[in-house]
Protein backbone atom coordinates (compact mmCIF):
# COMPACT_ATOMS: atom_id res chain seq x y z
CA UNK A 1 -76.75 42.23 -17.96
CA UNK A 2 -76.01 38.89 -16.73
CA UNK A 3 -79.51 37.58 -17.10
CA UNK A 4 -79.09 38.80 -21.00
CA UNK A 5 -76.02 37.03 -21.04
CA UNK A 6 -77.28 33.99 -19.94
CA UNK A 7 -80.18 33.86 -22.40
CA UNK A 8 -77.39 33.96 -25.31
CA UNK A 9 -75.33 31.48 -24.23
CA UNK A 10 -78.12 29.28 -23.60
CA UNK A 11 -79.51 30.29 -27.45
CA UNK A 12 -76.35 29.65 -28.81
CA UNK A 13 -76.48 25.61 -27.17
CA UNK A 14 -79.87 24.96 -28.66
CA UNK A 15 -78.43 26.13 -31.85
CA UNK A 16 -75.55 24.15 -31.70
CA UNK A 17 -77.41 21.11 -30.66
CA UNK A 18 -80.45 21.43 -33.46
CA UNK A 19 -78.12 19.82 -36.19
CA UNK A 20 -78.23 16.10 -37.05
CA UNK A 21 -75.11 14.64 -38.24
CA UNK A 22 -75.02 11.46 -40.68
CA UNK A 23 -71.42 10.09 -41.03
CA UNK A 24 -69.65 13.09 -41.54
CA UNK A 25 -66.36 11.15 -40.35
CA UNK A 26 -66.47 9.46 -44.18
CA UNK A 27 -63.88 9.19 -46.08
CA UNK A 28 -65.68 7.54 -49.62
CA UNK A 29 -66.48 9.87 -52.28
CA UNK A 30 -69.56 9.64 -54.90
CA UNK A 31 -71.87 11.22 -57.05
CA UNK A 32 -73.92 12.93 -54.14
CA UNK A 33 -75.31 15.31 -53.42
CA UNK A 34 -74.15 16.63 -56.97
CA UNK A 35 -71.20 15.13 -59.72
CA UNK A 36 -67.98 17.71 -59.53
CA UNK A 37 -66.94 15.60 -62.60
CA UNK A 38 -69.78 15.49 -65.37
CA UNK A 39 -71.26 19.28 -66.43
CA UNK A 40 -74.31 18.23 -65.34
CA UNK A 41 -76.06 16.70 -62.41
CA UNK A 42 -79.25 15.66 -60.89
CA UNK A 43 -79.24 13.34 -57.93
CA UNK A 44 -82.19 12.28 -55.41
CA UNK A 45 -81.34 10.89 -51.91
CA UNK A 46 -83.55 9.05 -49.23
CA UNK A 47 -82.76 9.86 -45.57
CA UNK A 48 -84.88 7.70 -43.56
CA UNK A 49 -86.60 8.83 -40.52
CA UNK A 50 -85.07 6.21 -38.40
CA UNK A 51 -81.68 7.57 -39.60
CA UNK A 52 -82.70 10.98 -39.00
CA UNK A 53 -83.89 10.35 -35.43
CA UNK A 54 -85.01 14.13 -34.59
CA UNK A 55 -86.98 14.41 -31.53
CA UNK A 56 -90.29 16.24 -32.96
CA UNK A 57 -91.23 17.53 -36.24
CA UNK A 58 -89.36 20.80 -37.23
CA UNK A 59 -88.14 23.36 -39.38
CA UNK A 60 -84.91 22.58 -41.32
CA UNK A 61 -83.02 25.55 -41.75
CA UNK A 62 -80.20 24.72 -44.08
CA UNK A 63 -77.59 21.52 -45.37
CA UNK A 64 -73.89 21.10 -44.72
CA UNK A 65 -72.28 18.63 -47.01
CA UNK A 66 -68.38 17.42 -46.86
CA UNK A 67 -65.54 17.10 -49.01
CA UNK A 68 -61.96 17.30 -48.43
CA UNK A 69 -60.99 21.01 -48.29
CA UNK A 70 -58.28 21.13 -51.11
CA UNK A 71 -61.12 19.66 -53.46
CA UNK A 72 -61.58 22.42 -55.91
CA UNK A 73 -65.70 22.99 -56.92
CA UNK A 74 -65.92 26.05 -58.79
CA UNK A 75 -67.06 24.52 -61.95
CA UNK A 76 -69.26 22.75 -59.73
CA UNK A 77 -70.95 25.18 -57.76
CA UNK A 78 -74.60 26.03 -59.41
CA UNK A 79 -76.79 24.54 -57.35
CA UNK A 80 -80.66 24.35 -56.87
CA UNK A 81 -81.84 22.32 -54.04
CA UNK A 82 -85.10 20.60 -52.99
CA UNK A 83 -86.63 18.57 -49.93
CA UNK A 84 -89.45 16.60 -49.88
CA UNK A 85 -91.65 13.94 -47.70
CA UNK A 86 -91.49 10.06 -49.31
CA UNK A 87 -92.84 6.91 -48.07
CA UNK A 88 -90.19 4.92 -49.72
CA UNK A 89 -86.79 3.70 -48.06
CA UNK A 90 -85.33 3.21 -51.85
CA UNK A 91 -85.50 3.57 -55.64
CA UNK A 92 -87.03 1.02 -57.50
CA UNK A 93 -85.10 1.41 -60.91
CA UNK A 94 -83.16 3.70 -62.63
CA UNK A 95 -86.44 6.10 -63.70
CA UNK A 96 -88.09 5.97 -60.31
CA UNK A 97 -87.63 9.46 -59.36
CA UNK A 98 -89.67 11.04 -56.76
CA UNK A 99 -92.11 13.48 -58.97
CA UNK A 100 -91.30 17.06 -58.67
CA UNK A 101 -94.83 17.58 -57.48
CA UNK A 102 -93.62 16.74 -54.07
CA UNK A 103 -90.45 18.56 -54.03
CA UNK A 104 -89.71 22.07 -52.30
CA UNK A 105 -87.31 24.50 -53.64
CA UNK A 106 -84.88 25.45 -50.89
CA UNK A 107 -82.18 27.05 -52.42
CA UNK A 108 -81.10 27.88 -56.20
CA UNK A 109 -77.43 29.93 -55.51
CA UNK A 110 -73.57 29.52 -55.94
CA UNK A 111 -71.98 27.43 -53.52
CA UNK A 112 -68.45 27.27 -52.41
CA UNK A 113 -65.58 25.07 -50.37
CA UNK A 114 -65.64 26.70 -47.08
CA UNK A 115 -62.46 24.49 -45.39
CA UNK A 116 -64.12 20.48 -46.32
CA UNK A 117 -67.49 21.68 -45.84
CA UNK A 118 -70.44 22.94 -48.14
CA UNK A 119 -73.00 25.25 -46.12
CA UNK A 120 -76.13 26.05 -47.67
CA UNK A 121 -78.90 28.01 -45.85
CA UNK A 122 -82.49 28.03 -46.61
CA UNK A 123 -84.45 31.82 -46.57
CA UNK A 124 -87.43 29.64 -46.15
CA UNK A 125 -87.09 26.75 -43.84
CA UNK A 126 -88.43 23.40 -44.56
CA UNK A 127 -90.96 21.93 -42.33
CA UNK A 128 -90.07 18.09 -41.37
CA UNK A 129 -92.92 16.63 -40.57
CA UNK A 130 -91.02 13.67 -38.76
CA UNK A 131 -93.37 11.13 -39.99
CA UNK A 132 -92.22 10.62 -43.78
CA UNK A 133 -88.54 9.79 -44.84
CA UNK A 134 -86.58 12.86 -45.93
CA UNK A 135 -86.03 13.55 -49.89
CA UNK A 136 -82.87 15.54 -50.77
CA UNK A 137 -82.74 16.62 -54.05
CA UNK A 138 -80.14 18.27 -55.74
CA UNK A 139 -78.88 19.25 -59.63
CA UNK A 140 -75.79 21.46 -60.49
CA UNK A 141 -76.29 23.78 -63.60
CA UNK A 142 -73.07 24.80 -64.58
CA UNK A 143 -71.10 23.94 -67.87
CA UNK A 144 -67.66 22.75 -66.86
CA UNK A 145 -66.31 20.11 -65.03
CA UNK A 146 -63.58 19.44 -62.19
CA UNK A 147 -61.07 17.41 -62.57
CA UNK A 148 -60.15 16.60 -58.90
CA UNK A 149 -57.62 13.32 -60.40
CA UNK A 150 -60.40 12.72 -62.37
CA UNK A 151 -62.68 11.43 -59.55
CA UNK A 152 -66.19 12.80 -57.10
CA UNK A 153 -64.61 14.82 -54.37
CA UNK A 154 -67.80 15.04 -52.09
CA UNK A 155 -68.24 12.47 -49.36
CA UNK A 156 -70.52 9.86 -48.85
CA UNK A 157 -71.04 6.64 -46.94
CA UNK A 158 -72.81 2.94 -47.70
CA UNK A 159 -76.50 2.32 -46.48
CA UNK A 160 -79.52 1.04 -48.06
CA UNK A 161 -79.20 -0.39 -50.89
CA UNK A 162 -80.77 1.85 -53.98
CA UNK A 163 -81.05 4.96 -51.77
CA UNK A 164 -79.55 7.21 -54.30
CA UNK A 165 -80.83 8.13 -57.75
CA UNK A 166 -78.65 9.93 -59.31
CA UNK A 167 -77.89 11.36 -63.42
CA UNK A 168 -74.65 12.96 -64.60
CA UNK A 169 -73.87 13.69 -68.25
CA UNK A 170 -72.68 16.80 -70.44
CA UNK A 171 -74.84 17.66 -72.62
CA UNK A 172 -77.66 19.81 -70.62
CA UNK A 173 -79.43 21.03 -67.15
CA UNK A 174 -81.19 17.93 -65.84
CA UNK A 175 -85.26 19.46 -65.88
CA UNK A 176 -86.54 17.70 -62.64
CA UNK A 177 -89.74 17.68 -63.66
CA UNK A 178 -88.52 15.45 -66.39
CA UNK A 179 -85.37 13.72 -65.80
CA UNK A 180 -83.65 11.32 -67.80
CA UNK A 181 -82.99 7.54 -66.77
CA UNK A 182 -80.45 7.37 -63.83
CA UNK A 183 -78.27 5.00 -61.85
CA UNK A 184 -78.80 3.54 -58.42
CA UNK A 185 -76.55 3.77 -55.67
CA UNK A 186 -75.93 2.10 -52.88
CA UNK A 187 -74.69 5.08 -51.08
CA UNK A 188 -75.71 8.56 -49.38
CA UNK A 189 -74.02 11.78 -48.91
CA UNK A 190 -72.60 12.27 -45.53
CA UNK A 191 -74.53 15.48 -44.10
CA UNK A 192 -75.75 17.67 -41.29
CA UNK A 193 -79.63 18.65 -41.49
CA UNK A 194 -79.70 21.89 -39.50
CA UNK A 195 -82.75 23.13 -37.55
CA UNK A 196 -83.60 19.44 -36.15
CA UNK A 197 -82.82 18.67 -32.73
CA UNK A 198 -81.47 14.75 -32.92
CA UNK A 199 -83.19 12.37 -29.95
CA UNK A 200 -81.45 11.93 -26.63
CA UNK A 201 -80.89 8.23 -27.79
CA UNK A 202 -78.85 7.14 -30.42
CA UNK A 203 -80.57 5.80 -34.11
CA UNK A 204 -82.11 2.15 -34.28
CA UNK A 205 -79.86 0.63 -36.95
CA UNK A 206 -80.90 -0.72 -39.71
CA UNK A 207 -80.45 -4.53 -40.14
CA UNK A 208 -78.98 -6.23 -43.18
CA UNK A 209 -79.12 -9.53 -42.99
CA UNK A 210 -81.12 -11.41 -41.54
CA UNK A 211 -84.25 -9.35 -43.66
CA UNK A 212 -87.53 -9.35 -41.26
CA UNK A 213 -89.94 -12.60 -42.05
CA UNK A 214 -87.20 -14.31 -43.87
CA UNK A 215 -87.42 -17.97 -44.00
CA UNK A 216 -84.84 -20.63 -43.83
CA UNK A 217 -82.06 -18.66 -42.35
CA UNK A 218 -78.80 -20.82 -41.58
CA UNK A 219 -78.49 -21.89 -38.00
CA UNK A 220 -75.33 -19.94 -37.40
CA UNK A 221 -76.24 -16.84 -39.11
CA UNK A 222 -73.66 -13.61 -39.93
CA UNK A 223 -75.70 -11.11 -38.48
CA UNK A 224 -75.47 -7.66 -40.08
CA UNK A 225 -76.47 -4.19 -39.81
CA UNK A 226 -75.83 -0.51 -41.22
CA UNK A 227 -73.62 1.53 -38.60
CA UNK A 228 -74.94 4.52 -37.01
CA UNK A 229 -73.57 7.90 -36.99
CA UNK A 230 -71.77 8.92 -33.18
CA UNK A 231 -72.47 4.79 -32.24
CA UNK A 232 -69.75 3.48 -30.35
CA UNK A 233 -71.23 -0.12 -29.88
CA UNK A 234 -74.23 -1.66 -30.19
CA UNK A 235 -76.49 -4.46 -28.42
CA UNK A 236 -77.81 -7.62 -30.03
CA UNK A 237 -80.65 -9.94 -28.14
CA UNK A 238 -82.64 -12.73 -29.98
CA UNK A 239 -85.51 -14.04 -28.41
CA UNK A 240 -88.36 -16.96 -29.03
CA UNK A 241 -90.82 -14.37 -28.31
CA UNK A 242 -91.36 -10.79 -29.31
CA UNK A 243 -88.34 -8.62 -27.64
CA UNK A 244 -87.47 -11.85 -26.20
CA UNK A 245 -83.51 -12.73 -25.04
CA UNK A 246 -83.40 -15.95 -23.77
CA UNK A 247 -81.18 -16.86 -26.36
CA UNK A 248 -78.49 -13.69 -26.82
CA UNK A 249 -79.34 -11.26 -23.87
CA UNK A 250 -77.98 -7.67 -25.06
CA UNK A 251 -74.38 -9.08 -26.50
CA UNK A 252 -72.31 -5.82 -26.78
CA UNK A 253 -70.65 -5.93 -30.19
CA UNK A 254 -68.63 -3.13 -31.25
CA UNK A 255 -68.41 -3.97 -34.94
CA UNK A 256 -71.56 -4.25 -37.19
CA UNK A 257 -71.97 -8.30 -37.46
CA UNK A 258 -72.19 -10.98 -35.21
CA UNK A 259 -72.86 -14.64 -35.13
CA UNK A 260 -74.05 -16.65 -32.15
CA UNK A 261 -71.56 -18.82 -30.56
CA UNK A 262 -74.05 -21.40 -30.62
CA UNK A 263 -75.66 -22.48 -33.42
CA UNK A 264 -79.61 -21.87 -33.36
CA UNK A 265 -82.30 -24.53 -33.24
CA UNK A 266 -83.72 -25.56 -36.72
CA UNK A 267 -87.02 -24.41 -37.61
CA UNK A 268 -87.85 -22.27 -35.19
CA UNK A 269 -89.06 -18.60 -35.06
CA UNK A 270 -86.49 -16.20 -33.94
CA UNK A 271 -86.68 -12.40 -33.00
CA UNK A 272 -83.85 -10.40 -33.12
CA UNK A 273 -83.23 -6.88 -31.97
CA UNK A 274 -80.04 -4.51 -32.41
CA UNK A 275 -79.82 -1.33 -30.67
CA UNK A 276 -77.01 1.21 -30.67
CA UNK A 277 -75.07 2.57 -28.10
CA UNK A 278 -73.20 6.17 -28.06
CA UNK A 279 -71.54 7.82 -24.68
CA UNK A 280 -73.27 5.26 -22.88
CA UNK A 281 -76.92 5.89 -23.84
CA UNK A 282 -78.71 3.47 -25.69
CA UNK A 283 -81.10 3.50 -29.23
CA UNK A 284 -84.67 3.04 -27.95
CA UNK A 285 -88.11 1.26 -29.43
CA UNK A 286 -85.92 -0.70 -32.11
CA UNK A 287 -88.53 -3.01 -33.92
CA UNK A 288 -87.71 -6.49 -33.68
CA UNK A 289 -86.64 -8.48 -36.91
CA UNK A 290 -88.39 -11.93 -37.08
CA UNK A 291 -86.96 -14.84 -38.99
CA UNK A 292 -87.04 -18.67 -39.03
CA UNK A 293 -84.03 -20.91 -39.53
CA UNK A 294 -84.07 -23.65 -41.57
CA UNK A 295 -85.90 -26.82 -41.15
CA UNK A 296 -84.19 -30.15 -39.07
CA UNK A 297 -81.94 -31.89 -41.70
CA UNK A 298 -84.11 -34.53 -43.55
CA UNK A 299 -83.25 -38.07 -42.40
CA UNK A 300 -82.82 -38.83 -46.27
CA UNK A 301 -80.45 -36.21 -46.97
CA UNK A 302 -77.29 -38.52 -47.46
CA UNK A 303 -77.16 -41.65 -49.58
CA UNK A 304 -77.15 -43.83 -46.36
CA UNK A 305 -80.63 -42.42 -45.15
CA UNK A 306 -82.79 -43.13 -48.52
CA UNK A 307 -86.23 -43.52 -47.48
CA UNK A 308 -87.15 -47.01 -49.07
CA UNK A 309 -90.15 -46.74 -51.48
CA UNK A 310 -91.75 -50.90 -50.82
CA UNK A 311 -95.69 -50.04 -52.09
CA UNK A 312 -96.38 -48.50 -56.13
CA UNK A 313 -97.27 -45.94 -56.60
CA UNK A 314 -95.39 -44.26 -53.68
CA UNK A 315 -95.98 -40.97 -53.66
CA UNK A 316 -93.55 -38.58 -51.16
CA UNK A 317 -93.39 -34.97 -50.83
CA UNK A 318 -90.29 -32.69 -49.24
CA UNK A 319 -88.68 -29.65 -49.56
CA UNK A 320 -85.02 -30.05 -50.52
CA UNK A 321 -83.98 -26.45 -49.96
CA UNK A 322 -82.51 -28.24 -46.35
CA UNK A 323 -80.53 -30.60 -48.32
CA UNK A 324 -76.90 -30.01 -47.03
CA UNK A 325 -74.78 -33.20 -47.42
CA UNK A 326 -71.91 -33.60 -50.03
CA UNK A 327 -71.98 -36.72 -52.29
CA UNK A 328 -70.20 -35.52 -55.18
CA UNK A 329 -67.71 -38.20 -54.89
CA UNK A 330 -70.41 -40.65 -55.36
CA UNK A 331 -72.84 -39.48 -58.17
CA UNK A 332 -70.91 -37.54 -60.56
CA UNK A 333 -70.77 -40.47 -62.24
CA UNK A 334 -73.83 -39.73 -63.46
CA UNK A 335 -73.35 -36.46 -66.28
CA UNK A 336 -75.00 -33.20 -64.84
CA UNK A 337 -75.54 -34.89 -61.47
CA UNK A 338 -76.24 -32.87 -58.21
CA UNK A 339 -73.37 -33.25 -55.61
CA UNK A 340 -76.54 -33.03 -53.15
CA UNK A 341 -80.21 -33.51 -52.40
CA UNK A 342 -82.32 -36.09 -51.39
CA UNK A 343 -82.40 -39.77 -51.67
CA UNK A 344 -84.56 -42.59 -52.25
CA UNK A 345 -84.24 -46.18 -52.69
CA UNK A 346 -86.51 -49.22 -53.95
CA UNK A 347 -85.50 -52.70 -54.93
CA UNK A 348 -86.13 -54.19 -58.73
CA UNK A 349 -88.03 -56.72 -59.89
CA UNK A 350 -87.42 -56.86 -63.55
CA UNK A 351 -90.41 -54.31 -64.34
CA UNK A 352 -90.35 -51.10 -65.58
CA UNK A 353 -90.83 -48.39 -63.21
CA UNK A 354 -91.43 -44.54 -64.00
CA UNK A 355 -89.98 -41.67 -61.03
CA UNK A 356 -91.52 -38.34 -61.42
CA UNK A 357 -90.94 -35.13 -59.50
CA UNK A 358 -93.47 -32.46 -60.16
CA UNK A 359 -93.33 -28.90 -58.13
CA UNK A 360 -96.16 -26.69 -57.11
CA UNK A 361 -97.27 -23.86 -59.38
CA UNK A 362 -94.73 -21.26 -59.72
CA UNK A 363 -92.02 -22.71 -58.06
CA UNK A 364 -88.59 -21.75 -59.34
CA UNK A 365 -87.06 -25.18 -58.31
CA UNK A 366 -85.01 -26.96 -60.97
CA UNK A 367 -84.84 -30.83 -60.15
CA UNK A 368 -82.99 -33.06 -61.62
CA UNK A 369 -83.34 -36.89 -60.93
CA UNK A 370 -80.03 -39.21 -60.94
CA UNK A 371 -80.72 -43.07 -60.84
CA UNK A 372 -77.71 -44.97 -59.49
CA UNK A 373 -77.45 -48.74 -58.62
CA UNK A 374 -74.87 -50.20 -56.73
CA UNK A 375 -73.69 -49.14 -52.90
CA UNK A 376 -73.98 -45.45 -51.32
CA UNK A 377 -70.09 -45.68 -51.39
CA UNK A 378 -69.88 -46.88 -54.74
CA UNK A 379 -72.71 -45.97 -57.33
CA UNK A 380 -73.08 -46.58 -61.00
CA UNK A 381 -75.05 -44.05 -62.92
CA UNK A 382 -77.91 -45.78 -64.66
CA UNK A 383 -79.57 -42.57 -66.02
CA UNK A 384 -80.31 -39.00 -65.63
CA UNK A 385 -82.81 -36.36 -66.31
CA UNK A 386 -82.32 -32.70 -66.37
CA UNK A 387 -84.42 -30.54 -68.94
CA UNK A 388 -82.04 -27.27 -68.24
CA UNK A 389 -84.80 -25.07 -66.74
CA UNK A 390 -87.47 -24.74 -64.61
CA UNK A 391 -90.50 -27.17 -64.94
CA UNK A 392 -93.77 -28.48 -63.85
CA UNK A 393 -92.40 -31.81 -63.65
CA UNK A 394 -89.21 -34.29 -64.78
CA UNK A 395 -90.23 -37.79 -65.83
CA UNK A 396 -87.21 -40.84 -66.16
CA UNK A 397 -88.52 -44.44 -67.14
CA UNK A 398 -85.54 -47.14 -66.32
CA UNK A 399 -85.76 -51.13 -66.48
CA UNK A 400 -84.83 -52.78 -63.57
CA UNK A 401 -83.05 -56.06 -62.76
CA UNK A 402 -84.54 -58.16 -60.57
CA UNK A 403 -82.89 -57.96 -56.74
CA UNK A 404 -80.80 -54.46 -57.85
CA UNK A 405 -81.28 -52.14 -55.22
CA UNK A 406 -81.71 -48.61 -56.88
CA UNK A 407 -81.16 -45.01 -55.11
CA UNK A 408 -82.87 -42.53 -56.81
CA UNK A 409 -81.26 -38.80 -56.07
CA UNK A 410 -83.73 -35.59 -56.17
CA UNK A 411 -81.50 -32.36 -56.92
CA UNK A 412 -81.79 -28.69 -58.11
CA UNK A 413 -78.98 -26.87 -60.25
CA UNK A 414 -80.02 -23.47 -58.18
CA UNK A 415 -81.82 -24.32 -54.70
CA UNK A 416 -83.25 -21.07 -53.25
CA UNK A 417 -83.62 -20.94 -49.87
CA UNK A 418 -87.47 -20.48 -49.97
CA UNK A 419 -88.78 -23.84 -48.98
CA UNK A 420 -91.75 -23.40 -50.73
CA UNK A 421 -90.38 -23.04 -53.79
CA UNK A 422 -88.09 -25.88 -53.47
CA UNK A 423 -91.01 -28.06 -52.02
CA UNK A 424 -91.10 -31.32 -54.50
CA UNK A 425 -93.35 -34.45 -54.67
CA UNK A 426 -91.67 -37.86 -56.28
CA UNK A 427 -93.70 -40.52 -57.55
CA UNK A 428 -92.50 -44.04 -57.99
CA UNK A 429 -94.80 -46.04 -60.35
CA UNK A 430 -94.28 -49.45 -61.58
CA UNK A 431 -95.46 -50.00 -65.01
């Protein structure tokens, strides 16, 4: 008798541990898994497999969605669910549907409000194969709406950008072999996956900002990342090396950004790794995130540092995506002038001389060139080209008077922070 005993209660702890929760605790409402407030519904969500963090490959018995428990659904409550495998992490556009060919029926049945909670069980599990992310699929067949103050009652909760596809209209049942353009959304529906036993360590999370391989990232970045479900903290290191910390060493953070108290060296490769932290127990095998910061500051990046072009042609080539130093007190005398960028200087001799800054194929750097005569603190606009786009190349022609010192300013309307693109050559010819 008591050996029979035992066996249930310990049957009735592995059940209650093989459920995954996502951010049940949410509070934000959308249209996921279904729309309470159109007719009808059809809505696709990505679950990573990071985010899932199950132990092993499994059967998932059922779905538990939430909502608060005064939320009425009975107009709401046709529902046929799918899963499916996916590579992708989001949805490309609003008609990028996973293909019903690699969907699953799971359930097609009524649904109700069971005290803030929507429990659906599956007569045929689904069978996880803990490689792929997770595809939850949902539409709502029935004709009516609910009100609800005119709003989603079910909850949901932000993470990766474009992980929901979702469409919601009135006039028919969504065929989801078929579907009509959607919207994106930048949010998920909080949920428990039952049948899955979660990992002994907490998720990885996933990092916002800085994106891995990203180039010229500021030298005191905002560090950010997606929270994880049942995280209470979480541990940043950054490193010159793969899983390196000689710069941050495991920095417990309790909120989901963080900046270095000390700014990072310029133009150097940086890995950085975030782990969570729940009860104590920490996120393991979280991939490091490798970025470079932007390149030193350019001694010619102010007025007072213009490189001095003696020898024609002269011929120099920069990026000025690094350009960083203010001068719009001093060159918005010129019209459409930058208020930064790069500077150059030669010294007239009565000739005619032609500046031209050409970019490399494809680049989506917009230069404009500003020639100014006079002193860095007090310049006089001489002339000014900007052709209002993107181009292969600007061209300005200017007379000069003999013993005028002229600074020549190289500027973009939109600098990108790719120095490639913003990667410029200027050539100073005298005619």
């Amino acid at each position: 008798m008591k050996k029979i005993l035992l066996l249930s209660l310990l049957s009735a702890v592995l059940m209650l541990n093989a459920q995954i929760n996502l951010n049940i605790g949410s509070t934000n409402v959308g249209t996921a898994p279904i729309s309470s407030f159109f007719s009808y519904s059809y809505v696709q969500q990505i679950y990573p497999k990071q985010e899932i963090n199950t132990n092993a490959a499994g059967n998932i018995t059922g779905l538990a969605f939430y909502l608060d428990s005064s939320a009425s659904i009975n107009d709401s409550s046709n529902w046929t669910v799918y899963l499916g495998h996916t590579t992708k992490t989001s949805f490309t556009s609003g008609t990028d549907w996973i293909p019903f060919s690699q969907l699953t029926q799971v359930f097609a049945g009524t649904i109700t409000n069971n005290n803030g909670k929507v429990e659906i069980s599956f007569t045929t599990p689904f069978a996880y194969n803990n490689t792929d992310n997770l595809v939850v699929a949902a539409k709502e067949n029935a004709p009516s709406i609910d009100i609800n103050n005119f709003d989603e009652v079910f909850r949901v909760y932000d993470h990766i950008p474009y992980s929901t596809l979702y469409y919601k209209g009135d006039n028919a049942v969504v065929d989801p072999a078929s579907p009509p353009g959607g919207i994106r959304a930048d949010y998920k529906s909080s949920v428990t996956i039952l049948g899955l036993t979660p990992r002994t360590t907490p998720a990885c999370p996933f990092v916002v900002y800085p994106v891995n391989n990203a180039p010229s990232v500021p030298l005191s970045p905002n560090i950010k990342w997606f929270p994880v479900s049942g995280a209470d903290s979480y541990k940043v290191s950054i490193g010159t090396t793969p899983g390196g910390t000689n710069v941050i060493n495991q920095q417990v953070v309790t909120a989901t950004n963080f900046s270095p108290s000390t700014a990072l060296n310029p133009g150097v490769n940086y890995y950085l790794t975030v782990t969570s932290v729940s009860g104590g127990v920490e996120s393991s095998g979280c991939a490091d995130v490798i970025f470079k910061t932007v390149p030193p500051v350019p001694t010619n990046d102010a007025c007072s540092g213009a490189l001095l072009a003696s020898v024609f042609p002269y011929t120099y080539t920069q990026s000025d995506a690094i350009s960083t130093t203010n001068n719009a007190g001093n060159i918005s005398v010129c019209a459409d002038a930058m208020n930064d960028g790069t500077w150059f200087k030669f010294v007239g001799d009565g000739s005619q001389y032609t500046i031209k800054v050409t970019m490399p194929s494809g680049s989506a750097f917009d230069p404009q060139i500003g020639i100014y005569s006079g002193t860095c603190t007090n310049l006089v606009c001489v002339n000014t080209v900007d052709n209002g786009g993107a181009a292969a190349a600007e061209t300005i022609t200017i007379t000069t008077t003999a013993g005028t010192e002229y600074y020549i300013n190289v500027g973009s309307y939109e600098e990108t922070t790719d120095v490639a693109e913003d990667t410029f050559t200027i050539t100073v010819t005298k005619l």
